[in-house]
Protein backbone atom coordinates (compact mmCIF):
# COMPACT_ATOMS: atom_id res chain seq x y z
CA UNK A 1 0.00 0.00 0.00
CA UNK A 2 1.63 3.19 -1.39
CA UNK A 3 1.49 6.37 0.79
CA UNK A 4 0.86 9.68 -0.66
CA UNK A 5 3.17 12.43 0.35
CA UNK A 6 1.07 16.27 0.39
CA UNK A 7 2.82 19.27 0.08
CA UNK A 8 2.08 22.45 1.59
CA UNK A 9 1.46 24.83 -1.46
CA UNK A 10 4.04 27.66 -1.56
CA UNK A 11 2.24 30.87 -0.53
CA UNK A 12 2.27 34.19 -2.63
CA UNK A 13 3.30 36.23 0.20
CA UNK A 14 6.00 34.15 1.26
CA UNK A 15 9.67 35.27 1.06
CA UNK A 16 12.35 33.67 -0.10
CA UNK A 17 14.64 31.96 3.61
CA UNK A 18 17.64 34.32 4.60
CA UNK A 19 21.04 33.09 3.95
CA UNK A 20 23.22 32.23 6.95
CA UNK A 21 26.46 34.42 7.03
CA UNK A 22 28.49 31.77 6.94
CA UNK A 23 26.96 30.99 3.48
CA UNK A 24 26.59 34.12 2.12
CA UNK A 25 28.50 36.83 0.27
CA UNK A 26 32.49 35.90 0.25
CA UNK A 27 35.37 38.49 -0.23
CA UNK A 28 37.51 36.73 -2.96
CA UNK A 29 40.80 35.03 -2.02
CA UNK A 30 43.07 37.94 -3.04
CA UNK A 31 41.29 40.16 -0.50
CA UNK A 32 43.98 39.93 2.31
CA UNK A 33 46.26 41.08 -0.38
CA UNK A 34 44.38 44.58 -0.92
CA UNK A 35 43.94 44.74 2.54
CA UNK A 36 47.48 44.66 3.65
CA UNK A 37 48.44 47.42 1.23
CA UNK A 38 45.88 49.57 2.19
CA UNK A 39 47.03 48.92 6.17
CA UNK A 40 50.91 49.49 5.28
CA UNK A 41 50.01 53.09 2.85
CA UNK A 42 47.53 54.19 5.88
CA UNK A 43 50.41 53.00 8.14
CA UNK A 44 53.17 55.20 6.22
CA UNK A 45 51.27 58.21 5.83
CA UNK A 46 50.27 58.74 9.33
CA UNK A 47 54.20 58.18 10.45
CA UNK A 48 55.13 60.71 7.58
CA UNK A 49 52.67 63.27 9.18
CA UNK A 50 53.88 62.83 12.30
CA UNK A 51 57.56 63.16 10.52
CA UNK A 52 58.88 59.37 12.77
CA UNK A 53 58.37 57.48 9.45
CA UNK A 54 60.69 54.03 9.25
CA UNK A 55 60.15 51.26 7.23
CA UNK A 56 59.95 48.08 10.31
CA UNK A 57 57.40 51.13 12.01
CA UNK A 58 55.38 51.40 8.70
CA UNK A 59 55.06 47.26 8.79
CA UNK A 60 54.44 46.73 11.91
CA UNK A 61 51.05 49.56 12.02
CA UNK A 62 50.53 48.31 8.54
CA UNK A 63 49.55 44.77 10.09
CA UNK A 64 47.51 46.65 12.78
CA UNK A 65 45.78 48.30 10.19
CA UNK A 66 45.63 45.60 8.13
CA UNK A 67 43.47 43.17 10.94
CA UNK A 68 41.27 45.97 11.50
CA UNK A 69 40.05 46.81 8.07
CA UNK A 70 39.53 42.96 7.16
CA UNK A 71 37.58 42.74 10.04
CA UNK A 72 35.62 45.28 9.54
CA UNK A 73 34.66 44.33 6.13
CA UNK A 74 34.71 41.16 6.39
CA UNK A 75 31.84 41.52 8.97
CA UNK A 76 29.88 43.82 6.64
CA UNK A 77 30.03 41.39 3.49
CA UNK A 78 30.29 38.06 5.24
CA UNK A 79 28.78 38.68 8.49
CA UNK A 80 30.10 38.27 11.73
CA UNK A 81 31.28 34.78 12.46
CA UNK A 82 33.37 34.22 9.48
CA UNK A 83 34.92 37.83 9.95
CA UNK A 84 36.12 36.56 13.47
CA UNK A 85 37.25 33.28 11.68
CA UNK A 86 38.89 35.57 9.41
CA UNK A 87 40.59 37.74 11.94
CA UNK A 88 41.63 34.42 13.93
CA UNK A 89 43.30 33.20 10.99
CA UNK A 90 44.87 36.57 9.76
CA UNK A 91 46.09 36.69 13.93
CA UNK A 92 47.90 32.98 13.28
CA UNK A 93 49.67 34.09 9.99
CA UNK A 94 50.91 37.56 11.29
CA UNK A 95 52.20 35.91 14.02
CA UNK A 96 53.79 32.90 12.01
CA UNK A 97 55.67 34.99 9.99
CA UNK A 98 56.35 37.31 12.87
CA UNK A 99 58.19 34.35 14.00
CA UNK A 100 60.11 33.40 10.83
CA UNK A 101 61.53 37.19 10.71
CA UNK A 102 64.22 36.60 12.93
CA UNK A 103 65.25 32.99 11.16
CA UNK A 104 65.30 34.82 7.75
CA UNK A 105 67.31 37.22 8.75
CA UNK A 106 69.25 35.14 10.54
CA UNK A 107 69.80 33.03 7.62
CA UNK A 108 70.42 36.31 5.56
CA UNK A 109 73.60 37.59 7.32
CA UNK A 110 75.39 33.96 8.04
CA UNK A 111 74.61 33.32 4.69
CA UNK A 112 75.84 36.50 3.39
CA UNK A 113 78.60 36.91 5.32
CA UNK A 114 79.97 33.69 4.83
CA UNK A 115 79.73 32.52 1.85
CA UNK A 116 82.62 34.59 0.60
CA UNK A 117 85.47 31.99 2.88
CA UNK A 118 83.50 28.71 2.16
CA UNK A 119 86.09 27.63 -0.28
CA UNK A 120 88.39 24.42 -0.45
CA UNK A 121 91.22 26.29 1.58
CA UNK A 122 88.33 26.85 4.52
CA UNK A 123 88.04 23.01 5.21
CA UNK A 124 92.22 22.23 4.67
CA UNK A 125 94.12 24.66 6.17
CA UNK A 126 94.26 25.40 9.87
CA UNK A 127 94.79 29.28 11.98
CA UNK A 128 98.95 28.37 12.44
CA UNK A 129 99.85 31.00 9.63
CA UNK A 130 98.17 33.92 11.39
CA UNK A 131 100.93 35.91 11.77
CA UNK A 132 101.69 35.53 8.47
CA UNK A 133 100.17 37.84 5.89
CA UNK A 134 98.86 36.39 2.71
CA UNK A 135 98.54 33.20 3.62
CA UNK A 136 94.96 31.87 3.49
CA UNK A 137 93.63 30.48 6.88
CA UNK A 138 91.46 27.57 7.67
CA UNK A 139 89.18 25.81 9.99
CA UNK A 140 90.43 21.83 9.48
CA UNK A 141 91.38 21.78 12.67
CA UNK A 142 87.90 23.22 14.41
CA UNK A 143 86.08 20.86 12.24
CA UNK A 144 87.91 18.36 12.79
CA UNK A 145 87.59 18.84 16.57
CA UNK A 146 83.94 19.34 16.44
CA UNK A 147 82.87 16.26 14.58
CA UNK A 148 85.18 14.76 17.35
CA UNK A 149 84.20 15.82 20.23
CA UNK A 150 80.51 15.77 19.48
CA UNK A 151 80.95 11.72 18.28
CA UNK A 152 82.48 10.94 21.84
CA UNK A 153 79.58 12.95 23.47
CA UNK A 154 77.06 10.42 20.91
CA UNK A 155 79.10 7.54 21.93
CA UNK A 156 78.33 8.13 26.02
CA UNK A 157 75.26 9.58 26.06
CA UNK A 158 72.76 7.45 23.96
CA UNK A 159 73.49 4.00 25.74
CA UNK A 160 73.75 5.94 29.18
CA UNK A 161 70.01 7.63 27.94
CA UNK A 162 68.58 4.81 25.99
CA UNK A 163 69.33 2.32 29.21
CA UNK A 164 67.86 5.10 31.57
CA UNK A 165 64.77 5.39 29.34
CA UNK A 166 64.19 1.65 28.99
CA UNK A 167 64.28 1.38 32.96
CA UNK A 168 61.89 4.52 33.81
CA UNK A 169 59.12 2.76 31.17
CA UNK A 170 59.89 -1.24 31.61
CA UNK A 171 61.56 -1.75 34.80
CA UNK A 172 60.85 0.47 37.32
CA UNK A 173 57.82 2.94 35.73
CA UNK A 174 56.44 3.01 39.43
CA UNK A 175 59.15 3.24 41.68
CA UNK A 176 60.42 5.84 44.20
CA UNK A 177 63.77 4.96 42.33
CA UNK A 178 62.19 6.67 38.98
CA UNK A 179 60.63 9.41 40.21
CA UNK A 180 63.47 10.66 42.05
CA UNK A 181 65.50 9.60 38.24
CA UNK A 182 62.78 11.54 36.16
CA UNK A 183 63.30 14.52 39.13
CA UNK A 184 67.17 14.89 38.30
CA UNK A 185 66.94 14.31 34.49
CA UNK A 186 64.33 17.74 34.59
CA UNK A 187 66.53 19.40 36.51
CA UNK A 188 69.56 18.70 34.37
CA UNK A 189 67.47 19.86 31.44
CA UNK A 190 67.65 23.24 32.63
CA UNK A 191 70.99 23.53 33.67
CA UNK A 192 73.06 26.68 31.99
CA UNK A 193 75.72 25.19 29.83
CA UNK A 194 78.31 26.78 31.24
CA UNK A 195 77.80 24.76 34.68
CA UNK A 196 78.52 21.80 32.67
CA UNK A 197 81.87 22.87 31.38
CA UNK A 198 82.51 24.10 34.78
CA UNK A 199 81.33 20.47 36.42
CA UNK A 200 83.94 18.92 33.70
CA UNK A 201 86.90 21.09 34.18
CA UNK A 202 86.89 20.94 38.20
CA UNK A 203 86.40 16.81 37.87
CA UNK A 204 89.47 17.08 35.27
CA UNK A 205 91.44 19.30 37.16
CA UNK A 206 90.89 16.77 40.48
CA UNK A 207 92.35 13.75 38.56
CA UNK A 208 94.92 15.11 35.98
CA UNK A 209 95.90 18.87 38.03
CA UNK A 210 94.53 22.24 37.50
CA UNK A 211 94.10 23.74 34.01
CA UNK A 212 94.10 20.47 32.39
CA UNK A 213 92.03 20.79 28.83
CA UNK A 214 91.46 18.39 26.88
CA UNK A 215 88.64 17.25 23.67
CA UNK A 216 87.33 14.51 26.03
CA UNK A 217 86.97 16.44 28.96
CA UNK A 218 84.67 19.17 26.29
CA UNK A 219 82.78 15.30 25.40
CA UNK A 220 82.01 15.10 29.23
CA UNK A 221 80.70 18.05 29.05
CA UNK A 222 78.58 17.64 26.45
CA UNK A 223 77.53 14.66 27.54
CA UNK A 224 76.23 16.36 30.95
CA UNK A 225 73.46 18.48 28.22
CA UNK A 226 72.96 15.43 25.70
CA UNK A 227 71.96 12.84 28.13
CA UNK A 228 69.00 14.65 29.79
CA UNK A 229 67.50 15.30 26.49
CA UNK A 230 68.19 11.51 25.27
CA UNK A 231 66.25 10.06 28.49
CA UNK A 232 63.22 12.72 28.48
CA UNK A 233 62.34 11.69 24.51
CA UNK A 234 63.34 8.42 24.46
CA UNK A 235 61.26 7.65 27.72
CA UNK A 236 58.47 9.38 26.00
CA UNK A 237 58.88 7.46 22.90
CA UNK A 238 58.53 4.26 24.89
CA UNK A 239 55.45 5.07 26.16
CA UNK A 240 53.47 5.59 22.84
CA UNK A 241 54.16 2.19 22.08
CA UNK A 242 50.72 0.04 22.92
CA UNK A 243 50.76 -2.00 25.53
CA UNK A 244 49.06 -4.64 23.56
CA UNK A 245 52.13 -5.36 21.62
CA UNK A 246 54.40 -6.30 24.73
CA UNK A 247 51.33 -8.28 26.27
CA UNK A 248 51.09 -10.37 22.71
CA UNK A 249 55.14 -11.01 23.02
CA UNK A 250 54.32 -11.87 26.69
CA UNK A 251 52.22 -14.34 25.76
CA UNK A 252 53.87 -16.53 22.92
CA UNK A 253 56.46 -17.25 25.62
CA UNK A 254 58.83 -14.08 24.78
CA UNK A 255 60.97 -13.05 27.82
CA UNK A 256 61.07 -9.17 28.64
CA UNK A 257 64.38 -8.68 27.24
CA UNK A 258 63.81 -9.87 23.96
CA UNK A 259 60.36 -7.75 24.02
CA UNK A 260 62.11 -4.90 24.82
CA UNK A 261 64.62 -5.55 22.25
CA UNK A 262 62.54 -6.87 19.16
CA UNK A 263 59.02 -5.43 20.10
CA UNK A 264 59.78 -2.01 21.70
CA UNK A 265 62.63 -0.64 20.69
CA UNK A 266 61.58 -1.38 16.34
CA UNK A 267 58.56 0.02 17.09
CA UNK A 268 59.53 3.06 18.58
CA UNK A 269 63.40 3.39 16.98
CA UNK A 270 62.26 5.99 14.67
CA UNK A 271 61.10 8.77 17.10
CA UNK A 272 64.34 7.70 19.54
CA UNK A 273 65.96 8.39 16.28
CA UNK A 274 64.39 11.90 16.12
CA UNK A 275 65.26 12.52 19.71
CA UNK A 276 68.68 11.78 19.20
CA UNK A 277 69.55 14.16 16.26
CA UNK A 278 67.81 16.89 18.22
CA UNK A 279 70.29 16.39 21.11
CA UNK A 280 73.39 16.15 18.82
CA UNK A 281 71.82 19.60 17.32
CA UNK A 282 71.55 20.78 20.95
CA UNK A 283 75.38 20.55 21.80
CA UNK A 284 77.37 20.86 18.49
CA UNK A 285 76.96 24.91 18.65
CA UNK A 286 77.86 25.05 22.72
CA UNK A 287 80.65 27.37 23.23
CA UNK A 288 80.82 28.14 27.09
CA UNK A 289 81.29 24.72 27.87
CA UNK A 290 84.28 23.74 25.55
CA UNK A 291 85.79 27.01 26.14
CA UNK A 292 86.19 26.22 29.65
CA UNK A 293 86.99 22.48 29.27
CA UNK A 294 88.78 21.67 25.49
CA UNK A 295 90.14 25.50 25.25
CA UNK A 296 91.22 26.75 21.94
CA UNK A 297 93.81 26.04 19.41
CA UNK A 298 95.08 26.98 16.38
CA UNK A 299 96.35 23.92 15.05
CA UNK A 300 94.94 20.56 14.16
CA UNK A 301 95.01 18.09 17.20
CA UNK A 302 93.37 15.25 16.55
CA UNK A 303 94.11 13.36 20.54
CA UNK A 304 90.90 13.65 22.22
CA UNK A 305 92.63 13.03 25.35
CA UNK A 306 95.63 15.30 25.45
CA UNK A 307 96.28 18.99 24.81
CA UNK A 308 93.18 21.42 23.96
CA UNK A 309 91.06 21.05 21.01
CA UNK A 310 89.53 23.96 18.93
CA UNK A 311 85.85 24.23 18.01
CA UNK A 312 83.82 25.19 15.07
CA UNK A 313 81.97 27.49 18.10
CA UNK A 314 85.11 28.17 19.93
CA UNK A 315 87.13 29.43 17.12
CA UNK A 316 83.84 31.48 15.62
CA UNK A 317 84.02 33.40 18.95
CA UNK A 318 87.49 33.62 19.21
CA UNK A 319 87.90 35.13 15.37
CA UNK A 320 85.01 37.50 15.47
CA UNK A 321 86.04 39.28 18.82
CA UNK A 322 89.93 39.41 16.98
CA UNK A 323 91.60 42.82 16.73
CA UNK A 324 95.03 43.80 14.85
CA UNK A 325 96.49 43.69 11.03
CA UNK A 326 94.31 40.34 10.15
CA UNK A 327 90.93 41.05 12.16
CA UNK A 328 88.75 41.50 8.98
CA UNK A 329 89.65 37.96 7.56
CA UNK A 330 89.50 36.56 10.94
CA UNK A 331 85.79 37.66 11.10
CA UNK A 332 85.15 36.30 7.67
CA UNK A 333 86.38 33.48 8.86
CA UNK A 334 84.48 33.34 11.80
CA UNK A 335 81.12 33.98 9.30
CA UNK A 336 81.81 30.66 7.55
CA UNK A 337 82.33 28.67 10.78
CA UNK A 338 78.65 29.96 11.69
CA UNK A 339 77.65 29.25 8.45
CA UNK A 340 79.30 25.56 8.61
CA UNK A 341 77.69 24.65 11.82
CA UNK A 342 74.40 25.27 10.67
CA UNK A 343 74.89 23.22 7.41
CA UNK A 344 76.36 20.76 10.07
CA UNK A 345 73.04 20.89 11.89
CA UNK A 346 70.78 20.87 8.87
CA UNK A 347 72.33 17.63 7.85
CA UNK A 348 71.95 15.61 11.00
CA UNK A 349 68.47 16.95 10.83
CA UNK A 350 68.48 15.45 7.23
CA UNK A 351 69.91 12.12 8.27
CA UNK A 352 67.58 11.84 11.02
CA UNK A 353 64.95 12.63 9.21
CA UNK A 354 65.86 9.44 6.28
CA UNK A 355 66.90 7.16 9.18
CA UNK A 356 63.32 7.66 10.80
CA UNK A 357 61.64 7.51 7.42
CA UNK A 358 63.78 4.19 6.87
CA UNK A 359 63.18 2.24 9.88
CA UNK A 360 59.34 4.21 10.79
CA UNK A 361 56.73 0.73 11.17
CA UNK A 362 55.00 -0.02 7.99
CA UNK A 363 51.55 -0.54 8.11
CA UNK A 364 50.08 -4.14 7.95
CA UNK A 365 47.80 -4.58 5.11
């Protein structure tokens, strides 16, 4: 039996529904665009009345101006929910790129500066021919010492932080053991570098006599910063993985060890990856500390464990505060070591980056 469906007929006097704001009128996409450069002229002109006009002064009103009119007529075509969405999203942006400013222009002067030393003689020769004029100098030996010093800090601090982690999230998660663990490793987050190199140069200076420096006593250093930040992402790592994996290893007969070691660890070894990179990036641009403990020096020393050890940080401090007959080249110098330790720092970012990609869990099908 078929039902009939009735329909109300549609009345003469009837008017048409309202549209919602949110559906209505829209400003078209190149709006912000119009809007910004009416913000920055209103912005300029009112600093050139007032005769204070400056460029950074004519942005930074510009953007002021710039909300407020797009709100404002966003709210009169749109209506007044999607001009606050508007605003909210304008708000984000400014403030994104507010945040980028001081990277670009960061990027801008190292860049600039240095490109002009990054030559083949940068990365063979050493500083020993500074009193010499017209001889090129180098920065072998602070590169060399860097890559150094930072692989003995890697080769401590990831088993010391990787066995800490494993302990606070398989062994002892509960215990008044880790707590008091977890305590110290958040202190030692926040600990100013230069404690560290002064920690490593008084527990030197106790075994081998005062003013010893040395590359390995700038790796202990190191190691005090690169361990906290090992444990703290590494524990946290451990903990995303579901428990229903180590309960499933549990019971087919698997002891905890080889859990850990073939459940866990694959599972989480990209992300411990991750961690890892950003503490190598954390301590391969710390001066204070190997000032204090590996020193600086002009020539290439390549034993970690006697005599002091120049920096890529070390010796960009050293040549940009350099005064006499040379102190222009020494600060171009200087430029390219900045500019070499962030190249440094964008690569381990890099190789992180493939390493976690590489070894990340592929989904099942």
């Amino acid at each position: 039996m078929s039902k009939t469906v009735t329909t109300e007929p549609k009345r003469a006097d009837q008017k048409p529904a309202m549209k919602e704001p949110i559906t209505g009128h829209q400003l078209p996409k190149w709006s912000w665009v119009l809007f910004l450069a009416i913000g920055i002229g209103i912005a300029a002109g009112l600093l050139t009345l007032m005769e204070t006009f400056s460029f950074a002064g004519s942005i930074a009103l510009g953007v002021l101006v710039f909300l407020l009119l797009g709100f404002i007529v966003s709210a009169a075509v749109e209506g007044f929910r999607p001009a606050k969405d508007r605003l909210a999203r304008y708000v984000v942006t400014s403030f994104f790129l507010l945040a980028l400013l001081p990277l670009g222009s960061l990027l801008y002067e190292v860049v600039t500066r240095g490109a002009a030393r990054f030559d083949w003689t940068f990365f063979t020769e050493t500083q020993g021919n500074t009193h010499l004029m017209g001889v090129e100098l180098g920065a072998m030996h602070a590169i060399v010492g860097t890559l150094m010093i930072t692989a003995l800090a890697f080769i401590i601090s990831v088993p010391i932080g990787l066995f800490t982690a494993i302990y606070l999230v398989e062994y002892g998660a509960s215990t008044k053991l880790a707590s008091g663990i977890r305590f110290l490793v958040d202190v030692m987050t926040g600990i100013p570098s230069i404690v560290a190199g002064l920690f490593a140069y008084s527990l030197f200076s106790l075994i081998l006599g005062p003013g010893t420096r040395s590359g390995f006593a700038g790796a202990i250093a190191l190691t005090v910063l690169m361990i906290p930040t090992v444990v703290r992402s590494t524990e946290e790592m451990l903990k995303l993985v579901p428990n229903e994996l180590r309960e499933a290893s549990y019971a087919l007969g698997v002891p905890k060890y080889r859990t850990i070691l073939k459940v866990v660890l694959p599972t989480s070894l990209a992300g411990i990856v991750t961690g890892v990179i950003l503490a190598i990036a954390r301590i391969i641009g710390e001066t204070a500390p190997l000032l204090v403990t590996a020193g600086y020096f002009q020539l290439l020393n390549a034993n970690p464990f006697s005599g002091p050890t120049s920096t890529l940080p070390v010796m960009v401090y050293q040549s940009l505060r350099t005064h006499g007959p040379r102190a222009e080249e020494m600060q171009m110098l200087g430029w390219t070591g900045a500019l070499t330790l962030i190249l440094l720092v964008m690569g381990l970012n890099l190789i992180g980056r493939l390493i976690a990609w590489k070894f990340a869990p592929k989904p099942g099908r």
